[in-house]
C-alpha atoms as a PDB file:
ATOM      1  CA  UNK A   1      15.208   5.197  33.166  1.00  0.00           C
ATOM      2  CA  UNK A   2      12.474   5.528  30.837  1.00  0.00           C
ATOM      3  CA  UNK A   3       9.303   7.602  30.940  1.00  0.00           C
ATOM      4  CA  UNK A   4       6.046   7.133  28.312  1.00  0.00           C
ATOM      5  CA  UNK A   5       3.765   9.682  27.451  1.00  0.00           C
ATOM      6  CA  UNK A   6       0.278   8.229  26.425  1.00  0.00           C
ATOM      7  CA  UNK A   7      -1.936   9.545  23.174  1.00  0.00           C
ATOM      8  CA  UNK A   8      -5.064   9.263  22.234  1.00  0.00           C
ATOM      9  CA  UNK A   9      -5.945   8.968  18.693  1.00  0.00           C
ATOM     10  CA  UNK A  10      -8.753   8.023  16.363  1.00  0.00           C
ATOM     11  CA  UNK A  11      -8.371   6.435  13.408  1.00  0.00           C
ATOM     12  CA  UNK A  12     -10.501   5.616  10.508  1.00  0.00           C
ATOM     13  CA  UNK A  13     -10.613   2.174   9.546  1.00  0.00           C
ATOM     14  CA  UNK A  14     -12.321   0.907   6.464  1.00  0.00           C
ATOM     15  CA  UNK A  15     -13.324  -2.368   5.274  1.00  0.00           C
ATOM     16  CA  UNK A  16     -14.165  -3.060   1.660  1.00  0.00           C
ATOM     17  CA  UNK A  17     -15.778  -6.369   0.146  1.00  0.00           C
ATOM     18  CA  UNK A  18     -14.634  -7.490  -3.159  1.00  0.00           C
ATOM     19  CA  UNK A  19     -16.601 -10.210  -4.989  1.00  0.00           C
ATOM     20  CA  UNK A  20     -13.395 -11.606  -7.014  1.00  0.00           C
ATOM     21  CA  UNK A  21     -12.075 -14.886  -5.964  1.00  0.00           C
ATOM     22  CA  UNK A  22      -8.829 -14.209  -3.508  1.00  0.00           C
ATOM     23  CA  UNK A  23      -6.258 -15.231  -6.039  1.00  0.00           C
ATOM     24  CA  UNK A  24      -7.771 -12.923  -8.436  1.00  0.00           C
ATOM     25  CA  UNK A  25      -7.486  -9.851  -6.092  1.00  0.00           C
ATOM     26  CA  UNK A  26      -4.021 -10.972  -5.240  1.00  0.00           C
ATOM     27  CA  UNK A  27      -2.799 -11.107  -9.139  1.00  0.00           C
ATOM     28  CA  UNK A  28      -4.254  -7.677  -9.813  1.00  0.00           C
ATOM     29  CA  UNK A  29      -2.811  -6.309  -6.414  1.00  0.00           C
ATOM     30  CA  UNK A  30       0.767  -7.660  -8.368  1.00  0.00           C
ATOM     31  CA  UNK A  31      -0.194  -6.039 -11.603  1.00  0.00           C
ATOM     32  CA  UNK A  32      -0.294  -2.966  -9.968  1.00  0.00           C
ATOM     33  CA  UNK A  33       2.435  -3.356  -7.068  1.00  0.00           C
ATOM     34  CA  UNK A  34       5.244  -4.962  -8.677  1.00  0.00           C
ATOM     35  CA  UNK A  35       6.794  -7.509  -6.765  1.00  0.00           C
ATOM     36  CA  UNK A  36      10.087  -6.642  -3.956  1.00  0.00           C
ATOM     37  CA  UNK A  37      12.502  -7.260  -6.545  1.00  0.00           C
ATOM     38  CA  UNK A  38      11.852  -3.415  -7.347  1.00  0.00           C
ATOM     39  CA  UNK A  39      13.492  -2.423  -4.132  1.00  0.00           C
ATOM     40  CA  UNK A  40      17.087  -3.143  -4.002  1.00  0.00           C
ATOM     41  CA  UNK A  41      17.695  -0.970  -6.566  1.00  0.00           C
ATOM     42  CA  UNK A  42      16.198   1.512  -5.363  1.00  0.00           C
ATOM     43  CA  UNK A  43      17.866   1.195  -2.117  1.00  0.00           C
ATOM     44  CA  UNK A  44      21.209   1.138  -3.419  1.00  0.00           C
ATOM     45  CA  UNK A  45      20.347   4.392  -5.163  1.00  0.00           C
ATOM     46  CA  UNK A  46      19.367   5.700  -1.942  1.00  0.00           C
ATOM     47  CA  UNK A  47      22.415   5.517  -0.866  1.00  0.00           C
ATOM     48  CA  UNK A  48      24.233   7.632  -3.626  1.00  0.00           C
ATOM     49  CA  UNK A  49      23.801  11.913  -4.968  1.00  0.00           C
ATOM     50  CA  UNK A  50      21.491  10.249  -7.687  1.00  0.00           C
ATOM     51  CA  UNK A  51      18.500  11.638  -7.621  1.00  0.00           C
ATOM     52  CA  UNK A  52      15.172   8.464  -6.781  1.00  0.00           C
ATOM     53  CA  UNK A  53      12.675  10.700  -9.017  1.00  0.00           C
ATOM     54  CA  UNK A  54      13.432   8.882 -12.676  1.00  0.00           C
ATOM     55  CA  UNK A  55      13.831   5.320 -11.162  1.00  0.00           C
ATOM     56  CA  UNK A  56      10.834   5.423  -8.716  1.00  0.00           C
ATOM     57  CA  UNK A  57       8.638   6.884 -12.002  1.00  0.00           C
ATOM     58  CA  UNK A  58       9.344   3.723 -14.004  1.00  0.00           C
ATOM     59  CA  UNK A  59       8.610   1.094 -11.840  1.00  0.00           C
ATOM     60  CA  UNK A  60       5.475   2.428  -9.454  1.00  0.00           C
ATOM     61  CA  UNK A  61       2.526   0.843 -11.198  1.00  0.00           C
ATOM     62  CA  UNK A  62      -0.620   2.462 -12.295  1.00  0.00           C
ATOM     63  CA  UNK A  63      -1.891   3.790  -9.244  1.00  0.00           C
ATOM     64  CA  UNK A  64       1.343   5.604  -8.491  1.00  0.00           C
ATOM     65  CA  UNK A  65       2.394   2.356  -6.141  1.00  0.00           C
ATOM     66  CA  UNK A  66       5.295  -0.205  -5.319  1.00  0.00           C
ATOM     67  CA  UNK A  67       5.012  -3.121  -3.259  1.00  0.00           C
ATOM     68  CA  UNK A  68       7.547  -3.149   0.197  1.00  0.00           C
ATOM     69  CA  UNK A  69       6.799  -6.401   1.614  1.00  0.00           C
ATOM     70  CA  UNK A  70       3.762  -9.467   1.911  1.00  0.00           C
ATOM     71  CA  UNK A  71       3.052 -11.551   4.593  1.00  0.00           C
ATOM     72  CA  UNK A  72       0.969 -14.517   4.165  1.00  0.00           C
ATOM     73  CA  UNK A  73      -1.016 -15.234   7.153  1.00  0.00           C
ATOM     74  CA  UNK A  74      -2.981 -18.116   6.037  1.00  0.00           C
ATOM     75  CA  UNK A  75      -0.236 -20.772   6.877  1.00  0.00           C
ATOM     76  CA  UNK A  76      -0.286 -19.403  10.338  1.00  0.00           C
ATOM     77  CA  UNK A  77      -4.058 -19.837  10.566  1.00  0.00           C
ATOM     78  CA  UNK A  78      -4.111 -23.279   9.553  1.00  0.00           C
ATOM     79  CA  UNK A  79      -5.139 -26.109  12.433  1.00  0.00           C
ATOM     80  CA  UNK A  80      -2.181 -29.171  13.502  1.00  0.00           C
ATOM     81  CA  UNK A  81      -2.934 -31.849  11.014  1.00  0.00           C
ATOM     82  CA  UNK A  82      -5.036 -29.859   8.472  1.00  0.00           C
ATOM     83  CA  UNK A  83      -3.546 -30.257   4.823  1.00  0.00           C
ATOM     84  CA  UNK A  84      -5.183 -27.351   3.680  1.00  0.00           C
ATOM     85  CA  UNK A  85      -4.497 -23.849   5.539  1.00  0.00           C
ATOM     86  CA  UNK A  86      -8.121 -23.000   5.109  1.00  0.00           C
ATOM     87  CA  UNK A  87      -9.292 -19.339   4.101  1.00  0.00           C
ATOM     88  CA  UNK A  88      -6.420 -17.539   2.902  1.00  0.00           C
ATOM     89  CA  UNK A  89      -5.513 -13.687   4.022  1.00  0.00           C
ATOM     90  CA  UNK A  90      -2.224 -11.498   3.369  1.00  0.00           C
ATOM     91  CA  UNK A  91      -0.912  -8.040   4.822  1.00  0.00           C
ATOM     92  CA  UNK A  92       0.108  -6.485   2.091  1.00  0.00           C
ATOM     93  CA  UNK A  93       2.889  -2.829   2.974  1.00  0.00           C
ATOM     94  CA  UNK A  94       3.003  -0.614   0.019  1.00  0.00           C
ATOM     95  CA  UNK A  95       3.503   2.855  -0.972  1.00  0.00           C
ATOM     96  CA  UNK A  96       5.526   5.647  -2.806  1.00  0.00           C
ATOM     97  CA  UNK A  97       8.617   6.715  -1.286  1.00  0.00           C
ATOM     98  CA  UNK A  98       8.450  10.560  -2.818  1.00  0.00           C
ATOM     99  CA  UNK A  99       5.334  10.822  -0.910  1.00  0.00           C
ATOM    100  CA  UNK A 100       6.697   9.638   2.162  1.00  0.00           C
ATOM    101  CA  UNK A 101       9.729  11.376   1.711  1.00  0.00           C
ATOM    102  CA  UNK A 102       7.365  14.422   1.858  1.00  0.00           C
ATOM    103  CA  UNK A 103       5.474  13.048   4.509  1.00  0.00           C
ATOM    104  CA  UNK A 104       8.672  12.401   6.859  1.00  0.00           C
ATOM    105  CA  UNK A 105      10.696  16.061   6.166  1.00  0.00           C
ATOM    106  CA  UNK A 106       7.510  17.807   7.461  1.00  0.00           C
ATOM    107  CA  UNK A 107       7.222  15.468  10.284  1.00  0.00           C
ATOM    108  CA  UNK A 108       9.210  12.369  11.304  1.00  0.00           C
ATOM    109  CA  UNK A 109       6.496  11.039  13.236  1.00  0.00           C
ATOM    110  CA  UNK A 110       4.530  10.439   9.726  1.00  0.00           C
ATOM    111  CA  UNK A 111       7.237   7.568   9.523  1.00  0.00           C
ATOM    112  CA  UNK A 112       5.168   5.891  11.992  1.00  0.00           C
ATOM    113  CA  UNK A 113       2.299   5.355   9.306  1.00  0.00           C
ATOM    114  CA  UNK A 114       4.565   4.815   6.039  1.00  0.00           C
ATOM    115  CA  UNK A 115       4.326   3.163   3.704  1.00  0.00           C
ATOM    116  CA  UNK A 116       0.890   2.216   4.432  1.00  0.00           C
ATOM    117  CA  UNK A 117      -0.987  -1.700   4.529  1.00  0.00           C
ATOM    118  CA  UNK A 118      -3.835  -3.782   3.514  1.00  0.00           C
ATOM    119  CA  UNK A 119      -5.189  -6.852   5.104  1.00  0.00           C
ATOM    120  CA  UNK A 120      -6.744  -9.048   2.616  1.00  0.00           C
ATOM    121  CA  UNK A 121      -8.416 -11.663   3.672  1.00  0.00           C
ATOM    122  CA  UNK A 122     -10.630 -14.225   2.112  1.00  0.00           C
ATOM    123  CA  UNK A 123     -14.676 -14.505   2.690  1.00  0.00           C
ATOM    124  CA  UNK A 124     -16.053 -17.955   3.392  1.00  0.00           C
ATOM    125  CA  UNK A 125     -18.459 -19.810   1.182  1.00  0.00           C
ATOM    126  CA  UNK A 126     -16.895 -18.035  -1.585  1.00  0.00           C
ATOM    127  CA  UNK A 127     -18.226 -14.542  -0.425  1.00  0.00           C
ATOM    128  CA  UNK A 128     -15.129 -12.709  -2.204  1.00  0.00           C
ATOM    129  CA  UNK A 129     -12.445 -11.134  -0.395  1.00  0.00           C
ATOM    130  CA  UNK A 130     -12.634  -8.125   2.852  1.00  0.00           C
ATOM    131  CA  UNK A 131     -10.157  -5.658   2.184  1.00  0.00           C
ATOM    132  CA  UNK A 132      -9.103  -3.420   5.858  1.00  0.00           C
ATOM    133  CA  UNK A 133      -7.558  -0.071   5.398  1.00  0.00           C
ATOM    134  CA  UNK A 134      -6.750   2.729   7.423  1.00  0.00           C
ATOM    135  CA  UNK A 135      -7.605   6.020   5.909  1.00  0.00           C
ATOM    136  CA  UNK A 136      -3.981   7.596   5.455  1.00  0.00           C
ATOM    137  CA  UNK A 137      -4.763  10.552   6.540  1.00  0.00           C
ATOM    138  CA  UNK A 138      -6.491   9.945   9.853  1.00  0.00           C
ATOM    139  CA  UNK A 139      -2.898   7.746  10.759  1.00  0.00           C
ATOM    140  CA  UNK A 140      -0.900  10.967   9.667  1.00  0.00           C
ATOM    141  CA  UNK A 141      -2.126  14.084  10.621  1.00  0.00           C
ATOM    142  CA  UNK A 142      -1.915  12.729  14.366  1.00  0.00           C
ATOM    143  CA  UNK A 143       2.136  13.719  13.581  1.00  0.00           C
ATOM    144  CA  UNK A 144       0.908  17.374  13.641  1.00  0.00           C
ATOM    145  CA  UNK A 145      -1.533  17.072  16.039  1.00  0.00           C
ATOM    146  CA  UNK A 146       0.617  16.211  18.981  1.00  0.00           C
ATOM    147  CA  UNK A 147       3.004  19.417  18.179  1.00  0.00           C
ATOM    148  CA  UNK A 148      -0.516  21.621  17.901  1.00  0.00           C
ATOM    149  CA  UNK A 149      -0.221  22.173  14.144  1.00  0.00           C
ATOM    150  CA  UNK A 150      -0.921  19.778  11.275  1.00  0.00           C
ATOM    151  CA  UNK A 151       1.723  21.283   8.619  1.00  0.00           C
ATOM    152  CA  UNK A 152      -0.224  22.126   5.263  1.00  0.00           C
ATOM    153  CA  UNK A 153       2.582  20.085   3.285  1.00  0.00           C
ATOM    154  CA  UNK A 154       1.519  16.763   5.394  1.00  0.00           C
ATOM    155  CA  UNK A 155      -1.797  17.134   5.521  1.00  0.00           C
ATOM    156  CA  UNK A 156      -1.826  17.603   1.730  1.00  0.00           C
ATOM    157  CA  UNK A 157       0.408  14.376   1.108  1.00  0.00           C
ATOM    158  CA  UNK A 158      -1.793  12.725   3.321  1.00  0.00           C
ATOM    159  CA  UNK A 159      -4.995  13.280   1.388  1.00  0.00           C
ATOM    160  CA  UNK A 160      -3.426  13.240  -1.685  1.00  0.00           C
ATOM    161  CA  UNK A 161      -2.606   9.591  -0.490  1.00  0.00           C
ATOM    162  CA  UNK A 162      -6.248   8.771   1.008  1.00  0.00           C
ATOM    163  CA  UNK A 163      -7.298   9.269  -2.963  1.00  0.00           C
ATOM    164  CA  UNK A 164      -4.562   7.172  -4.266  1.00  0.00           C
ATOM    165  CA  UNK A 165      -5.384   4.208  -1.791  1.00  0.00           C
ATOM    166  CA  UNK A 166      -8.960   4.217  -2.161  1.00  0.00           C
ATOM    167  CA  UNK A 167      -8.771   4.519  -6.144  1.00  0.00           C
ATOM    168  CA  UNK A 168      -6.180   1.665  -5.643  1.00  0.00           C
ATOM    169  CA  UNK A 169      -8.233  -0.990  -3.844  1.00  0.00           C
ATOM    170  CA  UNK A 170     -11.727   0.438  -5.363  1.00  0.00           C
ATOM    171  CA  UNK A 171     -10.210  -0.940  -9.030  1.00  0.00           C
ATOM    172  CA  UNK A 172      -8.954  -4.116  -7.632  1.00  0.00           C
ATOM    173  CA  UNK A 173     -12.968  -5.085  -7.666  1.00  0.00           C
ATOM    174  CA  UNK A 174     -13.939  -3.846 -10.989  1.00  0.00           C
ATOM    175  CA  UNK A 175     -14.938  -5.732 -13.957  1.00  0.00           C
ATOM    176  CA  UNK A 176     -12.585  -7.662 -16.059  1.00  0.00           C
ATOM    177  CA  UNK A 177     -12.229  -5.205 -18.988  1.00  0.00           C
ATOM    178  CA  UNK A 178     -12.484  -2.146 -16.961  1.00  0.00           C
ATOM    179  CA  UNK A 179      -9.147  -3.797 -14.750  1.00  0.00           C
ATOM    180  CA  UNK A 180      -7.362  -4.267 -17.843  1.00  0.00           C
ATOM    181  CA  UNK A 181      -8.240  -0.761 -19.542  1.00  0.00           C
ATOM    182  CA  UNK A 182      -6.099   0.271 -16.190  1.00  0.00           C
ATOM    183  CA  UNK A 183      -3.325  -1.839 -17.216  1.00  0.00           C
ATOM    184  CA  UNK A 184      -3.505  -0.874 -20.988  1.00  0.00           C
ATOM    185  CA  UNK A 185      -3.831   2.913 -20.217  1.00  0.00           C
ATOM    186  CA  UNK A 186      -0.309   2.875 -17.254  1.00  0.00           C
ATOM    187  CA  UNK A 187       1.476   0.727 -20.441  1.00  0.00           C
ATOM    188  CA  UNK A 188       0.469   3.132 -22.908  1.00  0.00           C
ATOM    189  CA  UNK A 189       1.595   5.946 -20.894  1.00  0.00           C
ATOM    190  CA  UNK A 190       4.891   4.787 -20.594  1.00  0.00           C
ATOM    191  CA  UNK A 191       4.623   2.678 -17.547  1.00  0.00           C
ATOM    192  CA  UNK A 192       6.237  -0.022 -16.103  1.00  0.00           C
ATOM    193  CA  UNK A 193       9.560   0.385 -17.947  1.00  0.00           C
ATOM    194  CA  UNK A 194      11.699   0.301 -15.209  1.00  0.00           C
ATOM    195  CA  UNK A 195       9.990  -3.055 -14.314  1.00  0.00           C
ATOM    196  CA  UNK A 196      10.924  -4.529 -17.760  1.00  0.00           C
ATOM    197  CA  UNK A 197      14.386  -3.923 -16.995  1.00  0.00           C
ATOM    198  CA  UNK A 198      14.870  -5.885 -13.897  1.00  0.00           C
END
């Protein structure tokens, strides 16, 4: 026997246009990310008394960020006989797993909404690239919501997340040298090293 209990819930759902070409986007979003070779490790380490906080520090790129997983929609979109798939788009799942450890310990629900997404998807007539995002903390705080309470620890994690994401995807469209002063700055600082090491 089963029994569902309907919510209601609004989101907020943004949609930023980048002028770069696709690929371009999609290299920086790399730069930054990593690629999924940075999670077995970390998985195995999950599994053991070692604490995540060192490991997770050198390999979450420089807006505080590791990749989880990419699909590439494009083939999917592409009509029977057509050699090329046509305007190319991705859903890209990233986050940082101390924040959604935070997240999840004052709510399990938040583990509905972590790690968090991106559809990229590429503008015809070489318009640049629409970027959709839901606003972290709108997806969230419903987890406290449906108790009564929002929990000042998630709702915190939550913004703190909303500035991280928008930061993230806001640089993705800046000027060359501005992109790589990012890059240059995160390396300087020390970051990246666990990625060197894989």
């Amino acid at each position: 026997m089963a029994a569902t209990t309907p919510h209601t819930h609004t989101i907020t759902r943004n949609i930023t246009t980048l002028t770069h070409p696709y690929d371009l986007i999609l290299s920086r979003i790399h730069a930054s990310l990593g690629n999924t070779t940075l999670l077995p490790p970390l998985q195995s380490l999950a599994k053991t008394s070692t604490p995540l906080e060192p490991y997770i520090a050198s390999v979450v790129g420089p807006h505080d960020f590791i990749i989880f997983q990419k699909y590439d929609w494009h083939p999917l979109l592409a009509s029977p006989g057509q050699n090329s798939p046509g305007l190319k788009a991705c859903r890209i799942i990233f986050g940082n797993p101390l924040v959604a450890k935070t997240m999840v310990r004052e709510d399990v629900k938040a583990g509905l909404f972590a790690p968090v997404s991106m559809l990229v998807q590429e503008i015809e007539n070489g318009g640049g690239v629409s970027v959709m995002w839901d606003l972290p903390s709108s997806l969230i705080n419903w987890a406290g919501t449906v108790k009564g309470e929002k929990g000042e620890a998630l709702e915190k994690a939550s913004k703190v997340l909303d500035g991280k994401m928008k930061r993230f995807i806001e640089d993705l469209g800046t000027a060359e040298e501005e992109w790589e002063g990012v890059i240059r700055e995160w390396k300087e600082n020390g970051g990246g090293k666990g990625r060197e090491e894989l």
